[in-house]
N, C-alpha and C. Protein backbone atom coordinates (compact mmCIF):
# COMPACT_ATOMS: atom_id res chain seq x y z
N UNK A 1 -102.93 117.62 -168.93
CA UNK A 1 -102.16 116.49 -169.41
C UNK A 1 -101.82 115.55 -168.25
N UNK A 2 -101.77 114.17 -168.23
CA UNK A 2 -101.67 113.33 -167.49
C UNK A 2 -99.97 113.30 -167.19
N UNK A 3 -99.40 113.21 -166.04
CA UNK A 3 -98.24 112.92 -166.04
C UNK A 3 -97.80 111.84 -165.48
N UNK A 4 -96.92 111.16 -166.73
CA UNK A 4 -96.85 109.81 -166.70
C UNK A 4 -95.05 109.35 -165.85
N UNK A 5 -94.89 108.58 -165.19
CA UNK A 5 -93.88 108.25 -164.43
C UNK A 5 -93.74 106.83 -164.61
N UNK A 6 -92.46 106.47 -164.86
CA UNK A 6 -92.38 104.92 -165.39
C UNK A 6 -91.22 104.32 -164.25
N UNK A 7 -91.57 103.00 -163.64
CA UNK A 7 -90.60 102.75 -162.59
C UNK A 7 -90.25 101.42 -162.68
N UNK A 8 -89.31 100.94 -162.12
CA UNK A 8 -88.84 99.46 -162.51
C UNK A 8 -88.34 98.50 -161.81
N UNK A 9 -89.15 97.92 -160.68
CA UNK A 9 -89.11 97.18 -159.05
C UNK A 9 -89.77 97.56 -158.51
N UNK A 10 -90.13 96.72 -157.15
CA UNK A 10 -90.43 96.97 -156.17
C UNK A 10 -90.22 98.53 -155.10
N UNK A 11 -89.31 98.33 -155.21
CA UNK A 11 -88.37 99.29 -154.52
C UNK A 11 -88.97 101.30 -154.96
N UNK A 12 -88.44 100.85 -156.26
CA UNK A 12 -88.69 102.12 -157.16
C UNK A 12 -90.44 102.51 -157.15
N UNK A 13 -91.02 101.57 -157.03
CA UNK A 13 -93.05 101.57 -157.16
C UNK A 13 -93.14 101.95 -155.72
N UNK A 14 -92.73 101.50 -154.56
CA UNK A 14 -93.10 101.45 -153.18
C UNK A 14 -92.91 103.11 -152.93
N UNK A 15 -91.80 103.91 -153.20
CA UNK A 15 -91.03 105.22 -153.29
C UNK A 15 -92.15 106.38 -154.11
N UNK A 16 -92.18 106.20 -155.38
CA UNK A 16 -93.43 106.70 -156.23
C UNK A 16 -95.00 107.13 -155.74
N UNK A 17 -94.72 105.96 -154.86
CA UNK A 17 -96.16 105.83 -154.59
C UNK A 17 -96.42 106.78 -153.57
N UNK A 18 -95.53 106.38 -152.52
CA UNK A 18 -95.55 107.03 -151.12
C UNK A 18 -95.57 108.75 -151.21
N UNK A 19 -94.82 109.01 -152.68
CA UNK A 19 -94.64 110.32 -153.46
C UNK A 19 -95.61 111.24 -153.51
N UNK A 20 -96.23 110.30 -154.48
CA UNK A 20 -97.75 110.45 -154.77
C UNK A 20 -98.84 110.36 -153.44
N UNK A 21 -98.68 109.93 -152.96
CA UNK A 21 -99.75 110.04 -151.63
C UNK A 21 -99.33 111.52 -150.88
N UNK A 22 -98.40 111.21 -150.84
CA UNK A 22 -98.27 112.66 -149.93
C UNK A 22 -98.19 114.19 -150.62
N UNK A 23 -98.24 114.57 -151.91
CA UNK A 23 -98.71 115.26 -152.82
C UNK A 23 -100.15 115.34 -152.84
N UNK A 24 -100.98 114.64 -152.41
CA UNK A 24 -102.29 115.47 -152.35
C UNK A 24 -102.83 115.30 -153.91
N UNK A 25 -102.51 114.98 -154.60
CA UNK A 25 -102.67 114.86 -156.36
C UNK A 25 -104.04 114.35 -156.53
N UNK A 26 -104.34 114.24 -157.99
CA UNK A 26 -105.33 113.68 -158.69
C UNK A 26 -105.24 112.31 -158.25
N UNK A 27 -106.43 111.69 -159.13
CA UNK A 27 -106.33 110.21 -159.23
C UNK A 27 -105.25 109.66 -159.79
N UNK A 28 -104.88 108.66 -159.28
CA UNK A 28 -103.00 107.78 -160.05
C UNK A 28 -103.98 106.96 -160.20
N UNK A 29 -103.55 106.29 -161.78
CA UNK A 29 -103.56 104.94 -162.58
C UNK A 29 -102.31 104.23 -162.13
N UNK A 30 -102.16 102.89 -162.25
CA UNK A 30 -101.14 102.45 -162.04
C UNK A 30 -101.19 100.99 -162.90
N UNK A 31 -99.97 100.73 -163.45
CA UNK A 31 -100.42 99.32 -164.06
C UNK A 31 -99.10 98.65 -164.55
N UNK A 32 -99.66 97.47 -163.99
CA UNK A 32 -98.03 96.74 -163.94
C UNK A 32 -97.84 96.28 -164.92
N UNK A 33 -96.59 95.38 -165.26
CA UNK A 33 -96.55 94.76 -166.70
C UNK A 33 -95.23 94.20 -166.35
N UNK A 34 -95.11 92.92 -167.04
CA UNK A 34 -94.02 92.04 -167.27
C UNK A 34 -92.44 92.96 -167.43
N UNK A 35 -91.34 92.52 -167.53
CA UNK A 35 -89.84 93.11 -167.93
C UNK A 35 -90.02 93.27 -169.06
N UNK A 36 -89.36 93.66 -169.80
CA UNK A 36 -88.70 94.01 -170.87
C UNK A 36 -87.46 94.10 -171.29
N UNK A 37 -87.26 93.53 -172.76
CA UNK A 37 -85.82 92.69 -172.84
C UNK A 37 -85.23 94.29 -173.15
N UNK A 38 -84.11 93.83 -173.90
CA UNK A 38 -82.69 94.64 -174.83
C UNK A 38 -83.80 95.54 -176.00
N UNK A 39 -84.74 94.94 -176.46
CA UNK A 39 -85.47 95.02 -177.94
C UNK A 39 -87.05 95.82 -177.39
N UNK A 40 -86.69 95.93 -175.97
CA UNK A 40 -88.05 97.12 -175.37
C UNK A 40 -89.25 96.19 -175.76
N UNK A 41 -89.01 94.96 -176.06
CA UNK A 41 -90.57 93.68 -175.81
C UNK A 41 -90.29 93.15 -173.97
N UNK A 42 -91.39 93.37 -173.31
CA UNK A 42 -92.00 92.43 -172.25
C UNK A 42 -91.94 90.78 -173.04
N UNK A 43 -91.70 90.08 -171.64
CA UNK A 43 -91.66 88.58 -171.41
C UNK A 43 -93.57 88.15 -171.42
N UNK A 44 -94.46 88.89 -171.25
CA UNK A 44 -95.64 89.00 -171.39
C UNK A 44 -96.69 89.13 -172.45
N UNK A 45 -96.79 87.97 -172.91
CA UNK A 45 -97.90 88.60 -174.45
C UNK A 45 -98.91 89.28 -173.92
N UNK A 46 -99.82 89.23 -173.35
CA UNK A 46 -100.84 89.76 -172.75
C UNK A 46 -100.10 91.25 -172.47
N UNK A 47 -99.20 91.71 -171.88
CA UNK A 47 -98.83 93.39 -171.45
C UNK A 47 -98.08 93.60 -172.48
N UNK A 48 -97.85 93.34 -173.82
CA UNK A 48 -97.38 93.71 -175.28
C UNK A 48 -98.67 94.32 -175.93
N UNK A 49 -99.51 93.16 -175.71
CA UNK A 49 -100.92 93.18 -176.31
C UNK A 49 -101.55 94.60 -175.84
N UNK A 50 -101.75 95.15 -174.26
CA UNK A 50 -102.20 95.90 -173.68
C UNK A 50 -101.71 97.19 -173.51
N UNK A 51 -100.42 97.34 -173.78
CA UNK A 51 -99.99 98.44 -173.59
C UNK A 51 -100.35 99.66 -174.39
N UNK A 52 -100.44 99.58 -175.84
CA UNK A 52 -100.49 100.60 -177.05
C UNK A 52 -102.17 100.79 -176.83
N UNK A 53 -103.30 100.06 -175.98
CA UNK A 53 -104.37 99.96 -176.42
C UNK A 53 -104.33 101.45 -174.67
N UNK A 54 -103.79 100.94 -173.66
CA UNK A 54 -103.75 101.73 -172.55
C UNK A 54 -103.25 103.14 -172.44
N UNK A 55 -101.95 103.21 -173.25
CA UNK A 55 -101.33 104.42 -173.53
C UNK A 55 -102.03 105.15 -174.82
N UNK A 56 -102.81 104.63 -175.68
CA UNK A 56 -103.92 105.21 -176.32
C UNK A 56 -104.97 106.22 -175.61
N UNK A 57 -105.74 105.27 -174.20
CA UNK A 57 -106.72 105.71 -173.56
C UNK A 57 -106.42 106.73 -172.69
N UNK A 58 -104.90 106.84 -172.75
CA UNK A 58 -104.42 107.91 -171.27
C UNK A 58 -105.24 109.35 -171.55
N UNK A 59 -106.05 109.62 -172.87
CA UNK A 59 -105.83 110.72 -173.33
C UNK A 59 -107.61 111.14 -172.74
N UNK A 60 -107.86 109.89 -172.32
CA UNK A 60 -109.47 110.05 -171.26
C UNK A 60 -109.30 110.13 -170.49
N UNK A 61 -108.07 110.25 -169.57
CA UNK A 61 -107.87 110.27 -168.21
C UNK A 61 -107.96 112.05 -167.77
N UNK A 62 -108.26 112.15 -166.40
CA UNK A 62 -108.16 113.58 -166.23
C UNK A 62 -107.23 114.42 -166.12
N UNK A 63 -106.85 115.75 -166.36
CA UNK A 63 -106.48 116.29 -166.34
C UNK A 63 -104.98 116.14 -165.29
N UNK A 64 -105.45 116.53 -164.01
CA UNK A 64 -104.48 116.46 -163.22
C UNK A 64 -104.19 115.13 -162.44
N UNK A 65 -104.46 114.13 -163.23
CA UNK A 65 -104.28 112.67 -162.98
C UNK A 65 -102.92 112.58 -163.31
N UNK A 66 -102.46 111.29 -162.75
CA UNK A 66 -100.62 110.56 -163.00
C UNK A 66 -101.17 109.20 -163.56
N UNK A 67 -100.44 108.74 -164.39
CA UNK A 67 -100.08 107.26 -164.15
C UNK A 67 -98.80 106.96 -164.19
N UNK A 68 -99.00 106.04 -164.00
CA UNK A 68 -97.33 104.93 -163.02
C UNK A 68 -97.06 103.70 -163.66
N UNK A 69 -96.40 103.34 -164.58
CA UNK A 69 -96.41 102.27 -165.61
C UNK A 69 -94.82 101.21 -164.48
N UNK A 70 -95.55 100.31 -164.13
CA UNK A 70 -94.48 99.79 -163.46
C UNK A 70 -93.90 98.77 -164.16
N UNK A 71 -93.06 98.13 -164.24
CA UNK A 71 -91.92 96.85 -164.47
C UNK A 71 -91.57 96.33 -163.47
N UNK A 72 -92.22 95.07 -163.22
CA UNK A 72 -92.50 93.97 -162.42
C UNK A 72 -91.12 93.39 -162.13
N UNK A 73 -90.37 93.53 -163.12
CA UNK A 73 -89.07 92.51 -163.40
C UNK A 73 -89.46 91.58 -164.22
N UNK A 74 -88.42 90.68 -163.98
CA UNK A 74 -88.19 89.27 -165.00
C UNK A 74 -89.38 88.49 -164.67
N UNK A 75 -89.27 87.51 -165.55
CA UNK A 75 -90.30 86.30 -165.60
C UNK A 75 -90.32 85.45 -164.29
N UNK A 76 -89.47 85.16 -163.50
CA UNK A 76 -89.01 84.07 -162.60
C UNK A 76 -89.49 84.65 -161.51
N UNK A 77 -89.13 86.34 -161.23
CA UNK A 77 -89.18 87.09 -160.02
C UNK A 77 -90.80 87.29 -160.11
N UNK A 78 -91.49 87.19 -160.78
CA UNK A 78 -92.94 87.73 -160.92
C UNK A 78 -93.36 86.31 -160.67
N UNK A 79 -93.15 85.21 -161.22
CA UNK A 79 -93.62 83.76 -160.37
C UNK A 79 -93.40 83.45 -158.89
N UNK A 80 -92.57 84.06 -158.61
CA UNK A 80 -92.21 83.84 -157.52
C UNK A 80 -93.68 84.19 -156.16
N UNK A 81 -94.12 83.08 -155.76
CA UNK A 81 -95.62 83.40 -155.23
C UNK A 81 -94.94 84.30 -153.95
N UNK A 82 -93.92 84.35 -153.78
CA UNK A 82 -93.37 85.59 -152.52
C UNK A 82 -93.33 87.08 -152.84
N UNK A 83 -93.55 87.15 -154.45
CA UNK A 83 -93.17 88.46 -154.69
C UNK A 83 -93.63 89.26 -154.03
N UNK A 84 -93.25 90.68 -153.79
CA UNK A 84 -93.26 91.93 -152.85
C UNK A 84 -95.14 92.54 -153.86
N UNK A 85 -94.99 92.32 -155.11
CA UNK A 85 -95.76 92.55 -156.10
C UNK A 85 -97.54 91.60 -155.55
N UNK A 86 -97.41 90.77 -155.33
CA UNK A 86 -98.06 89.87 -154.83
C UNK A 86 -98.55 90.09 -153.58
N UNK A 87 -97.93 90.23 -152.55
CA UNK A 87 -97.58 90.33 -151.23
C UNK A 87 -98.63 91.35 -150.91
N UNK A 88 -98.30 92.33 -151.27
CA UNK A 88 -98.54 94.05 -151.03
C UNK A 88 -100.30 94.43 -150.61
N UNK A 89 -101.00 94.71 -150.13
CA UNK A 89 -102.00 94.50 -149.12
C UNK A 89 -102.69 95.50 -150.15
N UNK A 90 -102.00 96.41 -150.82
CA UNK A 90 -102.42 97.63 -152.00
C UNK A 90 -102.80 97.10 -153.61
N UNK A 91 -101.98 96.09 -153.61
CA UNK A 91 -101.81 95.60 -155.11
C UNK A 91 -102.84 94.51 -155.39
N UNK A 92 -102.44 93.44 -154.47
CA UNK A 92 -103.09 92.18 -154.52
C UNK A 92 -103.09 91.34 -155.58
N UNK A 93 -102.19 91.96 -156.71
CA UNK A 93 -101.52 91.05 -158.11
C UNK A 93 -101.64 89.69 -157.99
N UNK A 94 -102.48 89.25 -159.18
CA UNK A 94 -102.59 88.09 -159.73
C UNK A 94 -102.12 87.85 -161.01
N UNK A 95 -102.63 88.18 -161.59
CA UNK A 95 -102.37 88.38 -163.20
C UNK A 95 -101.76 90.21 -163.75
N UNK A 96 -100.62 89.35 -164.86
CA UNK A 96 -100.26 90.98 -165.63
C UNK A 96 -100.77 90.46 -166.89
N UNK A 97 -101.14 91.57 -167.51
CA UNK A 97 -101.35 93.53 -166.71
C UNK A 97 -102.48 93.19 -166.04
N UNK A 98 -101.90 94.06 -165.13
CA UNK A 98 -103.18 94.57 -164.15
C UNK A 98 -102.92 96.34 -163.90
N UNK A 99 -104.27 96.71 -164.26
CA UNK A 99 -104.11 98.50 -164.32
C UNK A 99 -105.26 98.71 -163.40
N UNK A 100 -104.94 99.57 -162.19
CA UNK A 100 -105.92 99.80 -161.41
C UNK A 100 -105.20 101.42 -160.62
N UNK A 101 -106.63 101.45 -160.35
CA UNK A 101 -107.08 103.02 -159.91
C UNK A 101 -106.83 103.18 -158.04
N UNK A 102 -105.50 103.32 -158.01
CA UNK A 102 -104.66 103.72 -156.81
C UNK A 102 -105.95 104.17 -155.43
N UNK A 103 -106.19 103.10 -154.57
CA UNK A 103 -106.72 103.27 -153.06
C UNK A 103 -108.20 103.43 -153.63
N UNK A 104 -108.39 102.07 -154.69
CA UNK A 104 -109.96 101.88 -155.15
C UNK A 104 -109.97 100.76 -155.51
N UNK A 105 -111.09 100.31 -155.77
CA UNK A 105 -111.23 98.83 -155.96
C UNK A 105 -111.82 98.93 -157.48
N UNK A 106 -111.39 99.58 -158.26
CA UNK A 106 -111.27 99.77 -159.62
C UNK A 106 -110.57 98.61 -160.05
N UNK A 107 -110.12 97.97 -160.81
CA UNK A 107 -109.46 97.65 -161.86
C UNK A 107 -109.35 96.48 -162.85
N UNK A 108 -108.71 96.34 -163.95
CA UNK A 108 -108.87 95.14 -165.00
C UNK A 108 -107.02 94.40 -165.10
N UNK A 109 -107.65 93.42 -165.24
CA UNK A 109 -106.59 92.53 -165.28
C UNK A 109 -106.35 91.74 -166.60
N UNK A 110 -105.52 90.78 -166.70
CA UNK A 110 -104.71 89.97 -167.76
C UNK A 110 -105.83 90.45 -169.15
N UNK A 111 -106.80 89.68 -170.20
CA UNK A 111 -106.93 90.27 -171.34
C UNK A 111 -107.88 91.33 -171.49
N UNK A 112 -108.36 91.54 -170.35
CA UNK A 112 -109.30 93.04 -170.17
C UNK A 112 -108.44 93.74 -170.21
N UNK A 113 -107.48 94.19 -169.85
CA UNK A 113 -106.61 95.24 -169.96
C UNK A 113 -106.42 95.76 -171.82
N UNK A 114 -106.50 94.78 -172.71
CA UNK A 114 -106.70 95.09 -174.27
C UNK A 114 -107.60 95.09 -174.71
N UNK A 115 -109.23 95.60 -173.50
CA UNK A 115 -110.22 96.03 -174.08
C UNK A 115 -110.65 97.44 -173.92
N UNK A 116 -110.20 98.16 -175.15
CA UNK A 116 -110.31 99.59 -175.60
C UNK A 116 -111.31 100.20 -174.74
N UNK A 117 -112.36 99.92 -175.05
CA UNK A 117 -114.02 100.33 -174.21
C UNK A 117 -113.68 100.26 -172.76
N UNK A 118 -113.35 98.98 -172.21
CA UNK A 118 -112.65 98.69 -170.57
C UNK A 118 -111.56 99.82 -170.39
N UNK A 119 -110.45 99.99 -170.81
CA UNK A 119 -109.87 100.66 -170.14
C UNK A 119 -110.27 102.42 -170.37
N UNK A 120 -110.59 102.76 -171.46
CA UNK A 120 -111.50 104.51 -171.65
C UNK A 120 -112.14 104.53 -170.41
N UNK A 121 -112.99 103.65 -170.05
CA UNK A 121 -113.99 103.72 -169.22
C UNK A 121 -113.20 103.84 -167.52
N UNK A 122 -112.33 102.97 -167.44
CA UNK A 122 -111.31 103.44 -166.47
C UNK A 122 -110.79 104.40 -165.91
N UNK A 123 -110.30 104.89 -167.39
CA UNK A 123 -110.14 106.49 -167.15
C UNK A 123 -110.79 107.59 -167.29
N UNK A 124 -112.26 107.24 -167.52
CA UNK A 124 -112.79 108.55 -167.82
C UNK A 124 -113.79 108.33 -166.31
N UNK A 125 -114.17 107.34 -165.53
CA UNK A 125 -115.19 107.39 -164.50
C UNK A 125 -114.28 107.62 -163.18
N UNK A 126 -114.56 108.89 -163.04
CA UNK A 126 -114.44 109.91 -161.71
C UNK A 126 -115.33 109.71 -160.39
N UNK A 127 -115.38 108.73 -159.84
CA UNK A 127 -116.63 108.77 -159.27
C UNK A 127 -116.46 109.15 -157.25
């Protein structure tokens, strides 16, 4: 079973991660996505759109794999062309969602992320 860890900033993703690296673990998925209000909807149509189609596919992922469902924050802080999200030499965020395969040059971004076939394939190629 995949074990899934959900985090919410900068701060909290940077910590996780460093977690995960030094655990020796499977492959980590990781995939960012807009805030989310009071009513558990993201500020993001596109990572509303993507999410149920991603957390569907987790079930192709391997065994002793993680994923890491992050929360970017608010709308303003994710424009912000300074963000830490942006910044990050690991991430290289352009567009949300973006779900990519931790210290690989794997991954799909803004409406690929709600293509069923695209993301299975994500998680099922071990390579």
């Amino acid at each position: 079973m995949v074990v899934t860890h959900n985090v919410k900033g900068y701060e909290e993703f940077s910590k996780k991660m460093e977690e995960l690296e030094g655990n020796g673990n499977g492959s980590v998925h990781v995939l960012f996505s807009g805030g989310k209000d009071e009513n558990g909807l993201s500020w993001c149509p596109y990572c509303v759109k993507a999410e149920p189609v991603i957390h569907d596919a987790l079930q192709k992922a391997p065994q002793n794999s993680h994923f890491v469902h992050v929360d970017v924050g608010e709308r303003a802080f994710w424009k912000d062309l300074n963000c830490p999200f942006r910044k990050d030499p690991n991430t290289h965020l352009i567009f949300l969602p973006t779900l990519l395969r931790w210290k690989s040059p794997q991954r799909l971004d803004g409406e690929r992320c709600s293509n069923k076939d695209l993301v299975e394939m994500m998680f099922e190629d071990e390579d």
